[in-house]
Protein backbone atom coordinates (compact mmCIF):
# COMPACT_ATOMS: atom_id res chain seq x y z
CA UNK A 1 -10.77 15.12 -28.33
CA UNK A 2 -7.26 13.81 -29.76
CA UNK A 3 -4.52 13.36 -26.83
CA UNK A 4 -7.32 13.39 -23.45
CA UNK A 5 -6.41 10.95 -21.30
CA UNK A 6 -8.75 10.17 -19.12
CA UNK A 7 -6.87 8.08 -16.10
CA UNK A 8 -4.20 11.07 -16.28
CA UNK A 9 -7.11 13.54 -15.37
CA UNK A 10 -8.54 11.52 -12.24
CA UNK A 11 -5.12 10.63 -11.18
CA UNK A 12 -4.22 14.40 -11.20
CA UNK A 13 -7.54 14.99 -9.42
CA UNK A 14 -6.87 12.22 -7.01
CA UNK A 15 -3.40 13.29 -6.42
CA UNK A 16 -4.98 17.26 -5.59
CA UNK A 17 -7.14 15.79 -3.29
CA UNK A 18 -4.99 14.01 -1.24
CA UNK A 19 -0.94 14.28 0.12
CA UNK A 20 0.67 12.16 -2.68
CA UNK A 21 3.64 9.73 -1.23
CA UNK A 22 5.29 7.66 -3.49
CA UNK A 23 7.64 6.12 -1.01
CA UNK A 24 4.18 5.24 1.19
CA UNK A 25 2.74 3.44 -1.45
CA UNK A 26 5.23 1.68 -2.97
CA UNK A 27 6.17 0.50 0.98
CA UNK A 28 2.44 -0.58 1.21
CA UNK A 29 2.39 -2.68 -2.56
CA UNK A 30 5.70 -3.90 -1.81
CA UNK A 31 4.37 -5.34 1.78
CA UNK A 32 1.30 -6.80 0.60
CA UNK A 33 3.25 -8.80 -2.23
CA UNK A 34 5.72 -9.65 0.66
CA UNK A 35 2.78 -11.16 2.58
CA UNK A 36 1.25 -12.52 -0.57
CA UNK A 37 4.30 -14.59 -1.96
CA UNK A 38 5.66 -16.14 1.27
CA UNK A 39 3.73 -18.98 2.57
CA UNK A 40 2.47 -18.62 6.24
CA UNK A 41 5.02 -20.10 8.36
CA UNK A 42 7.73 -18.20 6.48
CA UNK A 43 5.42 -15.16 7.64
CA UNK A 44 4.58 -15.87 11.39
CA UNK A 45 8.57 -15.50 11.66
CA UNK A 46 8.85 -11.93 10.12
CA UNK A 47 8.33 -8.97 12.78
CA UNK A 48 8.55 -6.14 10.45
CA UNK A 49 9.17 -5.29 6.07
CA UNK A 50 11.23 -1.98 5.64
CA UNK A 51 11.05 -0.09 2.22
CA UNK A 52 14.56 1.88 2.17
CA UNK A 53 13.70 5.42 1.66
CA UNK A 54 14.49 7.39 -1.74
CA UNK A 55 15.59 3.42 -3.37
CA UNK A 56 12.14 3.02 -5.67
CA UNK A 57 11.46 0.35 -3.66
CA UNK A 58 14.91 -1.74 -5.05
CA UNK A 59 16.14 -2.09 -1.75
CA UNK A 60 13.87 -4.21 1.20
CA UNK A 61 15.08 -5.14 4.58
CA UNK A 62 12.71 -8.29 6.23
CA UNK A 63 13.29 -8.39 9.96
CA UNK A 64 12.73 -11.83 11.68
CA UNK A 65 12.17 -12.84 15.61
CA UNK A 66 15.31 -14.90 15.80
CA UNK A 67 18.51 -15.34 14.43
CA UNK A 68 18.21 -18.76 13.02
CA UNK A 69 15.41 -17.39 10.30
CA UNK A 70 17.63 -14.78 9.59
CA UNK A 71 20.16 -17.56 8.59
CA UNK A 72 17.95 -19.80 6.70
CA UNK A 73 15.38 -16.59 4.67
CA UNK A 74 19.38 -15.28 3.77
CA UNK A 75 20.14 -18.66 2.29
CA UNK A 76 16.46 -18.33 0.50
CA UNK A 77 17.05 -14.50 -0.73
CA UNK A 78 17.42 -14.87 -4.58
CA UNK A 79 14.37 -17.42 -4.60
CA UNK A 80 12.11 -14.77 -2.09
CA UNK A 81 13.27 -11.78 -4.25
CA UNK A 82 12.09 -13.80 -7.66
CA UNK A 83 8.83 -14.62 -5.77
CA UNK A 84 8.68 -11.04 -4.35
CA UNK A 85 9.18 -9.62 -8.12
CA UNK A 86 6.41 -11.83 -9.60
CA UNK A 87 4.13 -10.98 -6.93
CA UNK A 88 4.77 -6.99 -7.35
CA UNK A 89 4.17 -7.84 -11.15
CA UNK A 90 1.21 -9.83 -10.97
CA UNK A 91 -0.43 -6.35 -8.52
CA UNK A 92 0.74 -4.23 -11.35
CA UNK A 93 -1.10 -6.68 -14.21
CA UNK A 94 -4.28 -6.27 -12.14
CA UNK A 95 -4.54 -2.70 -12.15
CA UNK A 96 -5.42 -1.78 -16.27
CA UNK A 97 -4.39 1.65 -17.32
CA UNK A 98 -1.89 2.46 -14.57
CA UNK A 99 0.93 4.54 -15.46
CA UNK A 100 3.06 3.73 -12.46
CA UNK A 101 5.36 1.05 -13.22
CA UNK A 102 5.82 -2.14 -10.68
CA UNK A 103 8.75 -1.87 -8.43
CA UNK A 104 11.71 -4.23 -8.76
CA UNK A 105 13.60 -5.57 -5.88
CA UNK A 106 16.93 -5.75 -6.08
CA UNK A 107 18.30 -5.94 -2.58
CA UNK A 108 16.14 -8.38 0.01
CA UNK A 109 18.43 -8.52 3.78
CA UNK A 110 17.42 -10.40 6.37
CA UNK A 111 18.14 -9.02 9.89
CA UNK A 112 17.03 -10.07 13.83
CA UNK A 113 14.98 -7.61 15.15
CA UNK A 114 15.76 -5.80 18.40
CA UNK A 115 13.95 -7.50 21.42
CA UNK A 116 11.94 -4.03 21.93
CA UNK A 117 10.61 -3.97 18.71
CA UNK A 118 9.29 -7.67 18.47
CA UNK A 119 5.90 -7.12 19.22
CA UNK A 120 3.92 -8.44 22.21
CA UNK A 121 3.33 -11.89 23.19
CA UNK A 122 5.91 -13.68 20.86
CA UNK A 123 5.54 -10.72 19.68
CA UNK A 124 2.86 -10.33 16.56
CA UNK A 125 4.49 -11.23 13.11
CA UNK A 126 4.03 -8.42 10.71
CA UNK A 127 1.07 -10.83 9.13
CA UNK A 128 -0.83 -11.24 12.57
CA UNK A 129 -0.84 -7.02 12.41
CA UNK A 130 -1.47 -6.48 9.15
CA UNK A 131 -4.85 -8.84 9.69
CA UNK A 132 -5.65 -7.26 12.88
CA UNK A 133 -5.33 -3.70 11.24
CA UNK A 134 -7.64 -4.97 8.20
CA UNK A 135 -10.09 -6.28 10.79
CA UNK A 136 -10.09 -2.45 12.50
CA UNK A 137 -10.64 -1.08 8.76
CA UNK A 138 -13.44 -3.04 7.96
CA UNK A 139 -15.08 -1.26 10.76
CA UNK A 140 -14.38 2.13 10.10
CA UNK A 141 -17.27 4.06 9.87
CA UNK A 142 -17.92 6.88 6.81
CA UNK A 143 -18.30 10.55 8.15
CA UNK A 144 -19.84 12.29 5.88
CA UNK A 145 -17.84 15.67 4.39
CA UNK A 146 -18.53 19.07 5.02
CA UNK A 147 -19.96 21.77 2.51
CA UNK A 148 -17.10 23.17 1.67
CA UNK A 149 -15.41 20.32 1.12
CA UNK A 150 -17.97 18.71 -1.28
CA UNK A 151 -17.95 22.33 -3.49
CA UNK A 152 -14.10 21.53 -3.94
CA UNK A 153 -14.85 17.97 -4.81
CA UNK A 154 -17.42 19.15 -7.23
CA UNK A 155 -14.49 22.17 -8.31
CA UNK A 156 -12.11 18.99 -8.91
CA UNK A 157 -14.31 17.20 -10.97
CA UNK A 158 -15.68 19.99 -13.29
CA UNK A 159 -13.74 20.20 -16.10
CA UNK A 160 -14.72 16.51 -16.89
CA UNK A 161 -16.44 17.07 -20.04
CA UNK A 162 -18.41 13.41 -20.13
CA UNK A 163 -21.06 13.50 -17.33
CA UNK A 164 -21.37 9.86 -16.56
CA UNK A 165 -17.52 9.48 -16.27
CA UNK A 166 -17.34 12.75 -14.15
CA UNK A 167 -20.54 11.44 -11.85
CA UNK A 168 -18.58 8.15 -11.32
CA UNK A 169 -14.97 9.57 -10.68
CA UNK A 170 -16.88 11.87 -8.09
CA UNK A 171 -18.68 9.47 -6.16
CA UNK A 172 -15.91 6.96 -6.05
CA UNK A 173 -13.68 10.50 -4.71
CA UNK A 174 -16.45 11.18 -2.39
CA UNK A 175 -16.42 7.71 -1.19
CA UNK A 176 -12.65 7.23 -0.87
CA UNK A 177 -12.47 10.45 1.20
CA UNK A 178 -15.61 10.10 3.60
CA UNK A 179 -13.83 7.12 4.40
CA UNK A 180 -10.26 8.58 4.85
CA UNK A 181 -12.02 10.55 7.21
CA UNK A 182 -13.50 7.71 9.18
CA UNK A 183 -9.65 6.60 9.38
CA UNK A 184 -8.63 9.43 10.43
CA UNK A 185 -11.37 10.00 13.35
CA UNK A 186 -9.93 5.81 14.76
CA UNK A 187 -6.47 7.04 14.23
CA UNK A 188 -6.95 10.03 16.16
């Protein structure tokens, strides 16, 4: 078969079988690589990493508990953009066969946040609730899906000529969404 592309065909599967959000997802990679290339006590200062809506993820705004870190992570932008970059490159290296392309910050800003949004008791950094929020994930539970909705897995996945590649894109679909649904049950 000249021209199939088989990480097109899950991705478009993937994509019909759950709400597709570009600006989530690039927030979320964009986040983690924050996390990832600052070292800790940079990130026990941070209260919050903001992904400007409809900028491709060019544009980030880091907000900090006080207005001396402000001050000194504005001195340190070019260098935490360049390690920012790198680290949203070296996410995109590990993932073989995407078609997305990494995003590329542009704009880093620094700002204080507001009293009433610094979390409780010194108020949580972002890091601090990004662990504890692992730690719930990592607890979530499976729940298994219904008839129906295994029939349109199993609709998704048919026109998958090879069977072992269909069997494995379906059980890692199953998978992902009996455990969407276990998100969704906590988050409810």
């Amino acid at each position: 078969m000249t021209g199939y592309d088989v990480g097109s065909e899950i991705q478009g599967v993937v994509r019909s079988l759950q709400r597709d959000n570009p600006d989530l997802s690039a927030s979320a990679r964009v986040k983690r690589a924050w996390n990832l290339s600052v070292d800790k006590r940079i990130a026990e200062h941070v209260t919050a990493v903001f992904v400007v809506p409809n900028t491709a993820a060019s544009e980030v705004i880091v907000y900090v508990d006080s207005s001396i870190w402000a001050t000194e992570l504005s001195m340190q932008s070019e260098l935490l953009r360049l390690n920012l970059n790198i680290e949203l490159n070296n996410d995109e290296a590990g993932a073989p066969g995407a078609v997305r392309k990494a995003e590329q910050v542009e704009k880093l800003t620094f700002k204080v946040s507001k009293d009433q949004y610094v979390a409780r008791d010194r108020r949580l950094t972002t890091l601090q609730l990004l662990e504890a929020e692992e730690e719930e994930y990592r607890k979530v539970q499976p729940i298994a899906l219904s008839e129906d909705e295994l029939s349109g897995l199993e609709e998704a996945f048919a026109h998958i000529e090879n069977d072992q590649l269909r069997d494995i894109a379906y059980a890692a679909a199953k998978a992902n969404l009996e455990l969407q649904k276990g998100i969704e049950k906590i988050g409810a």
